[in-house]
N, C-alpha and C. Protein backbone atom coordinates (compact mmCIF):
# COMPACT_ATOMS: atom_id res chain seq x y z
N UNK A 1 0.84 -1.18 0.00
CA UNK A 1 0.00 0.00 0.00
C UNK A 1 0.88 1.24 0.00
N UNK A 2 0.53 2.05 -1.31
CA UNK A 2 1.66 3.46 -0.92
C UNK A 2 0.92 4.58 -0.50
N UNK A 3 1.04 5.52 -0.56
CA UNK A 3 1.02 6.71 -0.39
C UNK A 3 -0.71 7.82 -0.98
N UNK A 4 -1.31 8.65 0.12
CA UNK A 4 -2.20 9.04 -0.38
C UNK A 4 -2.80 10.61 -1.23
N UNK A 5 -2.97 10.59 -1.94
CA UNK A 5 -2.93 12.08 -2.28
C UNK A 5 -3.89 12.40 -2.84
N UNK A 6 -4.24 14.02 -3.11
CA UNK A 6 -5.45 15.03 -3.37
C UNK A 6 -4.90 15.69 -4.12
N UNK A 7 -6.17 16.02 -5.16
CA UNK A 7 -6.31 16.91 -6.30
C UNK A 7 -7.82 17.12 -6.61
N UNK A 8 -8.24 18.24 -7.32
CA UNK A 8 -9.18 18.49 -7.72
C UNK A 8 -9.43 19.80 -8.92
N UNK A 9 -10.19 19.32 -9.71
CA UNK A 9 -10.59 20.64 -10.39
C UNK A 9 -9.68 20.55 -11.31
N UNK A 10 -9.49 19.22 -12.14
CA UNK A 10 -8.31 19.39 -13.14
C UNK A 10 -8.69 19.57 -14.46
N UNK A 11 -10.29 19.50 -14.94
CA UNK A 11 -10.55 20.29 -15.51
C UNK A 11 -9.78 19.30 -17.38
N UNK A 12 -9.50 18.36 -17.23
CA UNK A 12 -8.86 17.85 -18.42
C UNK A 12 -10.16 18.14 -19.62
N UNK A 13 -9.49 18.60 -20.78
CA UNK A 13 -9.93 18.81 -21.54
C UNK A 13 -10.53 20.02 -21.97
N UNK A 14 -10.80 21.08 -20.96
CA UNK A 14 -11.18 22.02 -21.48
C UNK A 14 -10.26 23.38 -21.90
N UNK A 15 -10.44 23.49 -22.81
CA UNK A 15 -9.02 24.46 -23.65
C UNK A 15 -9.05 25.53 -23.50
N UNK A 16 -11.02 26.48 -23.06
CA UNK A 16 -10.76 28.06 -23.43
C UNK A 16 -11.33 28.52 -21.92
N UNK A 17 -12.05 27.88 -21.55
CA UNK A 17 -12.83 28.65 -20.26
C UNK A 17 -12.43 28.85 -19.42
N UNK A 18 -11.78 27.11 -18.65
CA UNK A 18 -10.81 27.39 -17.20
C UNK A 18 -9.36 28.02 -17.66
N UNK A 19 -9.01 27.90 -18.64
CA UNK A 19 -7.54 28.88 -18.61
C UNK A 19 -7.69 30.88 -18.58
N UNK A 20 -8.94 30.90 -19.21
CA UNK A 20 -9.20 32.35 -19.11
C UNK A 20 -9.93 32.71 -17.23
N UNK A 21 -10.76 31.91 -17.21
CA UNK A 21 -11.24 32.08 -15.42
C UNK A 21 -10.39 32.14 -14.86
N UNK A 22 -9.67 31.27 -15.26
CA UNK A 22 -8.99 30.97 -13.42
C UNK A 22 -7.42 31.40 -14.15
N UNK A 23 -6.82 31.60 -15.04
CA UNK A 23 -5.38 32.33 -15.27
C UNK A 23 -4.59 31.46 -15.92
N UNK A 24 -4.81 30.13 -15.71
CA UNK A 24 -3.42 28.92 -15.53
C UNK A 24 -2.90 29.29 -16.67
N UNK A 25 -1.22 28.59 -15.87
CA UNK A 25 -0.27 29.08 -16.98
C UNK A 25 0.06 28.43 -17.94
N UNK A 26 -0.87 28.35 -19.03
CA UNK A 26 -0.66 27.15 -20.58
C UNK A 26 -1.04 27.56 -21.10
N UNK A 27 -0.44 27.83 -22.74
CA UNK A 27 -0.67 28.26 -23.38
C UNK A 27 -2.48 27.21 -24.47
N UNK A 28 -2.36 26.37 -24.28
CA UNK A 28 -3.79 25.69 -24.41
C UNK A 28 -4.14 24.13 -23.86
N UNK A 29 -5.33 23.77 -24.00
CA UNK A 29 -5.91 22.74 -23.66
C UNK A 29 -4.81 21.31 -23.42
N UNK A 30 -4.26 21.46 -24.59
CA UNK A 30 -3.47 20.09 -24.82
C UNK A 30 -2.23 20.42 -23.96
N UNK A 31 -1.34 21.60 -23.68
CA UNK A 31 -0.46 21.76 -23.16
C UNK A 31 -0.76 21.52 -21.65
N UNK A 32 -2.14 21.93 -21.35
CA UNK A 32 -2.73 21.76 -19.44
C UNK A 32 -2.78 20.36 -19.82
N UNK A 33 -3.18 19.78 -20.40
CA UNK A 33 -3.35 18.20 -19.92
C UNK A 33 -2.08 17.05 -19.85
N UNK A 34 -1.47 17.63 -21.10
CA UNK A 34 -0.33 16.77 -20.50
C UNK A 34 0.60 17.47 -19.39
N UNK A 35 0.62 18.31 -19.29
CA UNK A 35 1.20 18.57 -18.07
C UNK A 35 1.29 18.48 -16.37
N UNK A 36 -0.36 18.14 -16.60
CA UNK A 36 -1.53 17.88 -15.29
C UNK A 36 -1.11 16.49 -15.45
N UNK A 37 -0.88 15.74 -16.50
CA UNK A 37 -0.44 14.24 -16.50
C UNK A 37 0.99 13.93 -16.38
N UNK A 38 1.60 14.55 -16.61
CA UNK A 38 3.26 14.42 -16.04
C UNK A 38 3.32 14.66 -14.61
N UNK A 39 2.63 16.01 -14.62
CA UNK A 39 2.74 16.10 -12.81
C UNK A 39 2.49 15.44 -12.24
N UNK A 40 1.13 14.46 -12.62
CA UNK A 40 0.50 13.58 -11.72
C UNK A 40 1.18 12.49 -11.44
N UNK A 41 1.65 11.96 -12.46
CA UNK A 41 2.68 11.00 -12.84
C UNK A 41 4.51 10.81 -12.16
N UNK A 42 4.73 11.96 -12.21
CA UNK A 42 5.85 12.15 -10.87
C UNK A 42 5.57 12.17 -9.52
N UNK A 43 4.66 12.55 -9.14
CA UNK A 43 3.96 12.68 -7.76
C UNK A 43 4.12 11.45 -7.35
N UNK A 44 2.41 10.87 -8.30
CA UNK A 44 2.20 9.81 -7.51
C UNK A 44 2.85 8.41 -8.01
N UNK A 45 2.91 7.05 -7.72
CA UNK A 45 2.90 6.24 -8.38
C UNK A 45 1.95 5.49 -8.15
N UNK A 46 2.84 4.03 -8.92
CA UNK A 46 1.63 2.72 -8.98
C UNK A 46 0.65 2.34 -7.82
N UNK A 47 1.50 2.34 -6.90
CA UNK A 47 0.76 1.77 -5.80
C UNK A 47 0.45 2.79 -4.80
N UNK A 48 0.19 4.07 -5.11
CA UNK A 48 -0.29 5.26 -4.49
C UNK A 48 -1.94 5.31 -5.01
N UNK A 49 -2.77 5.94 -3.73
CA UNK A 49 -4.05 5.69 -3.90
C UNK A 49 -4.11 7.75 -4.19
N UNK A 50 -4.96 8.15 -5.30
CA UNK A 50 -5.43 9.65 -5.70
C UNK A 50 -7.05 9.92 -5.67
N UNK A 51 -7.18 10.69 -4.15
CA UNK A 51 -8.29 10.87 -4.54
C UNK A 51 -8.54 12.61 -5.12
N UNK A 52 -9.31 12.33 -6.14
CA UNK A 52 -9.60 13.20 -6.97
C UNK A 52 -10.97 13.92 -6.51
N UNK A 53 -11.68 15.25 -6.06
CA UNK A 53 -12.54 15.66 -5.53
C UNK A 53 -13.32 16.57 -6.52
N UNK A 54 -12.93 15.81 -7.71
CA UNK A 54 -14.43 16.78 -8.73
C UNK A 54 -14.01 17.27 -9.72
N UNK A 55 -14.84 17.29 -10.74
CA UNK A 55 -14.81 17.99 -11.99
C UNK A 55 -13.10 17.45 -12.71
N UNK A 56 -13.14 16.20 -13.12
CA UNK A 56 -12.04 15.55 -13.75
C UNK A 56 -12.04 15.87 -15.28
N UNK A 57 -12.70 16.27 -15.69
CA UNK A 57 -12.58 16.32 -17.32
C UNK A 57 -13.90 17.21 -17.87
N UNK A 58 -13.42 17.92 -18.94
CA UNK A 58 -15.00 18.59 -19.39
C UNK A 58 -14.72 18.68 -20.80
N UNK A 59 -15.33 18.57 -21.54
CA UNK A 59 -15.90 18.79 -23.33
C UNK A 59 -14.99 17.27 -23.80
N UNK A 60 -14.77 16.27 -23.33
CA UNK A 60 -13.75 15.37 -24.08
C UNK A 60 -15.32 13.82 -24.21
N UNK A 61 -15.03 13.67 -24.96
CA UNK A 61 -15.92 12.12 -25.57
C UNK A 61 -15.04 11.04 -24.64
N UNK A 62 -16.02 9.93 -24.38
CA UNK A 62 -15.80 8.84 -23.34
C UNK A 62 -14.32 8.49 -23.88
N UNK A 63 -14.07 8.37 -24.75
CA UNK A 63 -12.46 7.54 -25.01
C UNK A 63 -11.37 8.40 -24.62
N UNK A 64 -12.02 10.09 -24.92
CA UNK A 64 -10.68 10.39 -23.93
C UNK A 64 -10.72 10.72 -22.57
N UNK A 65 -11.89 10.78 -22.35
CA UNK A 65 -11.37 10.73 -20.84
C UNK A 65 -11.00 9.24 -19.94
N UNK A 66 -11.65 8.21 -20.83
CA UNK A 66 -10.47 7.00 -20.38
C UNK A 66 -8.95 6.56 -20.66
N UNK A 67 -8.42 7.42 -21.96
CA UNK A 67 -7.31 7.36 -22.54
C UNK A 67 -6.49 8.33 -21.29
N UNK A 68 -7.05 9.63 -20.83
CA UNK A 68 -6.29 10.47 -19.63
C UNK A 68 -5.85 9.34 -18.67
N UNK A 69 -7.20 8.88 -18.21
CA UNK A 69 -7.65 8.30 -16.76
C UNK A 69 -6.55 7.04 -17.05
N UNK A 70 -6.37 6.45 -17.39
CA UNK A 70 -6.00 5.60 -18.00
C UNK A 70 -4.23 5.56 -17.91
N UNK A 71 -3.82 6.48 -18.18
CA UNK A 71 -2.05 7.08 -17.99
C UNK A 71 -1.89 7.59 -16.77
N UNK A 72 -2.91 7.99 -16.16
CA UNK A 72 -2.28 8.49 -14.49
C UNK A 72 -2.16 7.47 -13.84
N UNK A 73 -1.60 7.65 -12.91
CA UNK A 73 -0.64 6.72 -12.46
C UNK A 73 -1.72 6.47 -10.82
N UNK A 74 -1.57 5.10 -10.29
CA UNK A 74 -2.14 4.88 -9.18
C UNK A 74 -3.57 4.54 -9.03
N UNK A 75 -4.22 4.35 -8.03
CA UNK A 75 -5.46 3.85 -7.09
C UNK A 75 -6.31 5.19 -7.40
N UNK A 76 -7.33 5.48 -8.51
CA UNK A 76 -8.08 6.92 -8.45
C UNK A 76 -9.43 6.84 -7.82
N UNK A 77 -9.77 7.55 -7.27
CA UNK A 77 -10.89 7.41 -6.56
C UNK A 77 -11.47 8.66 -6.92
N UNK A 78 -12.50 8.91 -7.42
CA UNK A 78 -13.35 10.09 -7.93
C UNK A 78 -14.35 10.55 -6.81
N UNK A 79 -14.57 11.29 -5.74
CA UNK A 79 -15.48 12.10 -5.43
C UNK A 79 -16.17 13.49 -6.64
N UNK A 80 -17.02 12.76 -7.52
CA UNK A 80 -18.02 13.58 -8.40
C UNK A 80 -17.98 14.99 -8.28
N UNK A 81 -17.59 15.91 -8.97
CA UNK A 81 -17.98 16.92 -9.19
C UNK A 81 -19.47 17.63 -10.11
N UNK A 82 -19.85 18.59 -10.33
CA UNK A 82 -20.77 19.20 -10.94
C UNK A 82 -20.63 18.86 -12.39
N UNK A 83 -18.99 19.02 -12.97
CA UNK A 83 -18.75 18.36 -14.39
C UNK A 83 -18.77 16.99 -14.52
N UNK A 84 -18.68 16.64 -13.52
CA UNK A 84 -18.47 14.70 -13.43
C UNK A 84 -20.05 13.60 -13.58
N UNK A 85 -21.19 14.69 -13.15
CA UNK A 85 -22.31 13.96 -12.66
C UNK A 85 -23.19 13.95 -14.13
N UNK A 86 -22.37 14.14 -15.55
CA UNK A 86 -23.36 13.55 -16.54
C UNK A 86 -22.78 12.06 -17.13
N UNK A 87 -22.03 11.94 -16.14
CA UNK A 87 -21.46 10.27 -16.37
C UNK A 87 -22.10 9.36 -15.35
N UNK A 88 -22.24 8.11 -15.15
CA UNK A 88 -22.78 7.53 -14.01
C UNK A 88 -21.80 6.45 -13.20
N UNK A 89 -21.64 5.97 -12.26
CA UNK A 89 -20.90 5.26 -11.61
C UNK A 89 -20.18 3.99 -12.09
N UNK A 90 -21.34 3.59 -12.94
CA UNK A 90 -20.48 2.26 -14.16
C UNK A 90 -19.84 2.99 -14.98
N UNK A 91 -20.13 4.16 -15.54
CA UNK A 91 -19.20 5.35 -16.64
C UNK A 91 -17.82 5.08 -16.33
N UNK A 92 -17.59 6.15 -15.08
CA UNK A 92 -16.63 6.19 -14.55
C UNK A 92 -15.09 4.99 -14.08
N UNK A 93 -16.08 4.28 -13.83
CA UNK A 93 -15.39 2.15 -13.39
C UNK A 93 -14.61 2.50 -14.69
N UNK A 94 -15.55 2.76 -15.62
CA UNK A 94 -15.10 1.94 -17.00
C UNK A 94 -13.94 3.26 -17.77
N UNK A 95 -13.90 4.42 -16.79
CA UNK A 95 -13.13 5.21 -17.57
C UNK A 95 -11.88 4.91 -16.74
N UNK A 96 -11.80 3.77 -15.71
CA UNK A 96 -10.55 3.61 -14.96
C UNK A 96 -10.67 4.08 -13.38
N UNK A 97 -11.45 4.53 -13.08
CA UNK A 97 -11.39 4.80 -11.71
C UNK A 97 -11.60 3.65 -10.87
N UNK A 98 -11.29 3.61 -9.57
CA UNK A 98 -11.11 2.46 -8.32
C UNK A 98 -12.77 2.42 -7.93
N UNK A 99 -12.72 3.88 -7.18
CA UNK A 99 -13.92 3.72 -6.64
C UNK A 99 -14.47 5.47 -7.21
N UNK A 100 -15.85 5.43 -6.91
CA UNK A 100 -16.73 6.73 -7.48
C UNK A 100 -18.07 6.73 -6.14
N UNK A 101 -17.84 8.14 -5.91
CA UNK A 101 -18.71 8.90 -4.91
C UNK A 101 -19.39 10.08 -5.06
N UNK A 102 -20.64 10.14 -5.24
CA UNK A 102 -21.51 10.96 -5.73
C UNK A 102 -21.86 11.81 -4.56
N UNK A 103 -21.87 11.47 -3.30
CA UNK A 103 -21.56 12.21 -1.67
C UNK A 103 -20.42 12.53 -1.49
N UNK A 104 -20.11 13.14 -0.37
CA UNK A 104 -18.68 13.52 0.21
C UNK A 104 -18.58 12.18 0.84
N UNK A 105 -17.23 11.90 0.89
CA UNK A 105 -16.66 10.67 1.69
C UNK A 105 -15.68 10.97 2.89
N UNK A 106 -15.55 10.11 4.26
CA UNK A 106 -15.18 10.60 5.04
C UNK A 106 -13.76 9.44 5.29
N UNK A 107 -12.26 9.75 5.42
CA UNK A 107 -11.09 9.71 5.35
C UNK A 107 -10.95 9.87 7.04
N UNK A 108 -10.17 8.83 7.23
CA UNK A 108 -9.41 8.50 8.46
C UNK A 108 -10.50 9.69 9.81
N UNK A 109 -12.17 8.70 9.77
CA UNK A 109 -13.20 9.32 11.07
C UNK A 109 -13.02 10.89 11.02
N UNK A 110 -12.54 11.83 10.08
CA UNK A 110 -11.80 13.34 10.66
C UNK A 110 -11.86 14.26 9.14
N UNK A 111 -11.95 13.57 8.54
CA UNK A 111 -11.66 14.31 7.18
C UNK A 111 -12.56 14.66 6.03
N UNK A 112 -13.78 15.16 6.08
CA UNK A 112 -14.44 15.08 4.78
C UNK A 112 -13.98 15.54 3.48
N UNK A 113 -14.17 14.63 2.78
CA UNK A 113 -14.35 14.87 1.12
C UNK A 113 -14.79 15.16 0.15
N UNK A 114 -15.09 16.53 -0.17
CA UNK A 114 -15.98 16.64 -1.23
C UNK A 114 -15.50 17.31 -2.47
N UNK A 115 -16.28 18.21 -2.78
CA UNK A 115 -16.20 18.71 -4.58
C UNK A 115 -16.33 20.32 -3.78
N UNK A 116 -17.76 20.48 -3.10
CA UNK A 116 -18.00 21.85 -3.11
C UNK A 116 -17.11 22.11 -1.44
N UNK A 117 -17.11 22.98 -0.96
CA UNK A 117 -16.82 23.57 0.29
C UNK A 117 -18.41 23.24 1.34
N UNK A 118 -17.86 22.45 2.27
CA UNK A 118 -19.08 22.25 3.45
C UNK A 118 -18.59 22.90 4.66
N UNK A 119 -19.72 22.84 5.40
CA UNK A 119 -19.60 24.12 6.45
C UNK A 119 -19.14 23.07 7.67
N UNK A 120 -17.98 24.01 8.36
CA UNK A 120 -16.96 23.25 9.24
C UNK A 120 -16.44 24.35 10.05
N UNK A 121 -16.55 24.47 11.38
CA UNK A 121 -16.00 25.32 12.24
C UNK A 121 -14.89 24.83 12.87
N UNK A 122 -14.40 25.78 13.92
CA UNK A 122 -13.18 24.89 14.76
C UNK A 122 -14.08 24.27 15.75
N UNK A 123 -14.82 24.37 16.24
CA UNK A 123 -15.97 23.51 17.10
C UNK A 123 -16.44 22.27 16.21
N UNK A 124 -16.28 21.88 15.27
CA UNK A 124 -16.36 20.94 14.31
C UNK A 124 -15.44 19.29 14.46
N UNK A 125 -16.60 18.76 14.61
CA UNK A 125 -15.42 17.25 14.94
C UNK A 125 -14.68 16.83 13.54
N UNK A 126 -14.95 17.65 12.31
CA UNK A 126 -14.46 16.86 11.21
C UNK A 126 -13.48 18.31 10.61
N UNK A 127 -12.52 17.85 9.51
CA UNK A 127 -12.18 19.13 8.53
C UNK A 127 -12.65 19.05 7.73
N UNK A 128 -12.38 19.63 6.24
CA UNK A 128 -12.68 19.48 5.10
C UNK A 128 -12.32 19.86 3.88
N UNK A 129 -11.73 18.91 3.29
CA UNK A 129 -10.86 18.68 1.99
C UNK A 129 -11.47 19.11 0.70
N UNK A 130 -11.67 20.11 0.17
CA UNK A 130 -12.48 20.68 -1.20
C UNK A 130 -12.14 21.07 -2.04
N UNK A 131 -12.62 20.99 -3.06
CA UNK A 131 -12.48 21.62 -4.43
C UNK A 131 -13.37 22.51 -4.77
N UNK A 132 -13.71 22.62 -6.08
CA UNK A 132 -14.86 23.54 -6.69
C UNK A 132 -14.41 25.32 -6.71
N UNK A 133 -13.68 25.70 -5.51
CA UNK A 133 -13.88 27.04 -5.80
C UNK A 133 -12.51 27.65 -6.34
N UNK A 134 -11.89 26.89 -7.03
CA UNK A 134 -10.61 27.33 -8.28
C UNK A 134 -9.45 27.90 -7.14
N UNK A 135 -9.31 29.26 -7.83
CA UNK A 135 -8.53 30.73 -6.93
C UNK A 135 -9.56 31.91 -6.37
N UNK A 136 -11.18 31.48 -6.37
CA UNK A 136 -11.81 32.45 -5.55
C UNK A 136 -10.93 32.95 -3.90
N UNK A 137 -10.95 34.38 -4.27
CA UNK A 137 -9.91 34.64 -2.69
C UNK A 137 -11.21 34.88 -1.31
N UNK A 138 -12.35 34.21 -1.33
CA UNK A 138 -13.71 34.45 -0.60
C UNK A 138 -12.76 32.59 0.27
N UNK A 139 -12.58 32.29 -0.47
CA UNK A 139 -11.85 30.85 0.54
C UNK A 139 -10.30 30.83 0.64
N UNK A 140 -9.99 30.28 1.79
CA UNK A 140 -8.60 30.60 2.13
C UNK A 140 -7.96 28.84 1.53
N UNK A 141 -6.43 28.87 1.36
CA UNK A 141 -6.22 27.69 1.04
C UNK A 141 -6.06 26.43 1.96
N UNK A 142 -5.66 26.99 2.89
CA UNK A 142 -5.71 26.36 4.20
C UNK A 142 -6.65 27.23 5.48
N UNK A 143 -6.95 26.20 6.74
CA UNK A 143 -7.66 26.70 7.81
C UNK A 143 -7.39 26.06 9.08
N UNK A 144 -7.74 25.91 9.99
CA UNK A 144 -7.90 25.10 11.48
C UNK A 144 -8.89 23.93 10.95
N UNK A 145 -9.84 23.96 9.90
CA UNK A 145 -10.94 23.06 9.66
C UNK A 145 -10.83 23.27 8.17
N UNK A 146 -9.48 23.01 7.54
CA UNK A 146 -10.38 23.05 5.81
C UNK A 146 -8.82 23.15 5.26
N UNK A 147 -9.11 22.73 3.77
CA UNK A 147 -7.88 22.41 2.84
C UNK A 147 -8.31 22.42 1.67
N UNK A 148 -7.87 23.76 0.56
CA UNK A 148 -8.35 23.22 -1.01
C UNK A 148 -7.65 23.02 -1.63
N UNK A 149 -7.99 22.25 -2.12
CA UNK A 149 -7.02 20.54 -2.99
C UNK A 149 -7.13 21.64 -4.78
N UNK A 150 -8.04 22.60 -4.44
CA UNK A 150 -8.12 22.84 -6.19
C UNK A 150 -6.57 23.25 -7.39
N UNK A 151 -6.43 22.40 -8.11
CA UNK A 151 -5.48 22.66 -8.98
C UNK A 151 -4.38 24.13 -8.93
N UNK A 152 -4.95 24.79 -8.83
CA UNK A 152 -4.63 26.40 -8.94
C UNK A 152 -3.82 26.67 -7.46
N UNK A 153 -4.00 25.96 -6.80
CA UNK A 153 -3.61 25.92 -5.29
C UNK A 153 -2.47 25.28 -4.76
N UNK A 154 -2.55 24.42 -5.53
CA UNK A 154 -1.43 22.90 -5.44
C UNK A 154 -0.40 22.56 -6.44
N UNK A 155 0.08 23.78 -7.49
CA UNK A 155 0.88 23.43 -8.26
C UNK A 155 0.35 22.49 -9.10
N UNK A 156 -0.86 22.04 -10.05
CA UNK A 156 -1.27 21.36 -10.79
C UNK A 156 -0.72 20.21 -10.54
N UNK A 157 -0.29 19.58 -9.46
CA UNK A 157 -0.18 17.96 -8.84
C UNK A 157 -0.85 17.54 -7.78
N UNK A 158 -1.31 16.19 -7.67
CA UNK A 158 -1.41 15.96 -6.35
C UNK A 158 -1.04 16.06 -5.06
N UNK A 159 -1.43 16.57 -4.43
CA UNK A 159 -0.74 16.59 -2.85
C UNK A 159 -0.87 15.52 -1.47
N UNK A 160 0.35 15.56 -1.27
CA UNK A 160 0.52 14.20 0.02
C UNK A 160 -0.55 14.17 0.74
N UNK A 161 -1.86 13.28 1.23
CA UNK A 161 -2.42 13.99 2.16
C UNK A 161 -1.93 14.41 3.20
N UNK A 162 -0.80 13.44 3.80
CA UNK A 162 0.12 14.40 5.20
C UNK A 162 0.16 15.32 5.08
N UNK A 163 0.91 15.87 3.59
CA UNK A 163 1.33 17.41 4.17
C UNK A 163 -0.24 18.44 4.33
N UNK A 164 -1.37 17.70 3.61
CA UNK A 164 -2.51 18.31 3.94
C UNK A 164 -3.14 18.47 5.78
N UNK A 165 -2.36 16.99 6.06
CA UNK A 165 -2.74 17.06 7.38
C UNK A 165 -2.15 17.82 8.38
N UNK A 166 -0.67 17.87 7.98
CA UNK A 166 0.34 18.51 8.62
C UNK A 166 -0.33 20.79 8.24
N UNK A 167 -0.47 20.79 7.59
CA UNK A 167 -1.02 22.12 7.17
C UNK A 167 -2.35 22.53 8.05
N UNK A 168 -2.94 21.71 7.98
CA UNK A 168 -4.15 21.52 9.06
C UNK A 168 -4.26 21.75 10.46
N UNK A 169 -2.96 21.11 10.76
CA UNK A 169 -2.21 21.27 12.31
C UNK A 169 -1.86 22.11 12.90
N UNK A 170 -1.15 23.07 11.81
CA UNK A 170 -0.30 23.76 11.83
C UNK A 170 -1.15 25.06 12.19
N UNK A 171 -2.35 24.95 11.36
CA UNK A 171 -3.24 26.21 11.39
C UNK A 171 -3.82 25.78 12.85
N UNK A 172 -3.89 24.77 13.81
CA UNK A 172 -4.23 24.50 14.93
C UNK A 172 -3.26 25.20 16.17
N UNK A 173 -2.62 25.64 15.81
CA UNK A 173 -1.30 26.00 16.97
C UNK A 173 -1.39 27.23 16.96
């Protein structure tokens, strides 16, 4: 069993919208994706489990988003995003993913998982690991109760969950 990591909001395939929204630095579609796939690909490996928290691919036909899914490297686990939910849970199996979650999922009793941002205080028995809101500066990247995994945040790779946890901590002190 190796190693666990977070990403979200990678957005494969779309060439004009998320690079103008949100800034990223590529010059187009094809240049963000393989690059989001090299990164991913050094990060993590074979026997590393990625969970992915939403919106994995947008405007691409079923073969490529199994041809992506397919070259990243490791154990993917899809928590569904808003772009993710016109595929269905056998879709997904079949585009290569481990496991697929249409809810938030909850990580070592302490950690929720989702796509959008859920409401979590420091009086809160859980944190929460999210995607969805890009580089909006209305959410911070880290908190005492919260961590966004979104692309724009994380150097377009996955991140250790330790050091997510360790960041978490840190905002605890």
């Amino acid at each position: 069993m190796g190693d666990i990591y977070l990403i979200s909001d990678t957005h494969f395939g779309d060439s004009g919208a998320i690079l103008r929204y949100e800034g990223r630095p590529f010059q187009d579609g094809r240049e963000m994706n393989e690059q989001m796939i090299e990164n991913w690909n050094r990060v993590a490996g074979a026997e590393d489990t990625v969970y992915h928290l939403g919106d994995f691919a947008c405007y691409l036909s079923r073969e490529e988003i199994k041809e992506i899914a397919n070259r990243l490297n490791g154990r993917k686990i899809l928590i569904a995003g808003n772009h993710d939910r016109m595929f269905t849970t056998r879709d997904w199996l079949d585009f290569g993913f481990d496991e697929v979650y249409f809810l938030p999922a909850v990580l070592e009793d302490f950690y929720i998982l989702s796509h959008e941002p859920v409401y979590v205080n420091i009086n809160s028995p859980y944190a929460n690991i999210f995607g969805h809101v890009h580089g909006n500066p209305m959410y911070q990247d880290v908190s005492a109760r919260s961590f966004c995994a979104c692309v724009e945040r994380i150097g377009y790779a996955p991140v250790p969950f330790e050091s997510v946890k360790q960041a978490i901590l840190d905002q605890n002190r």
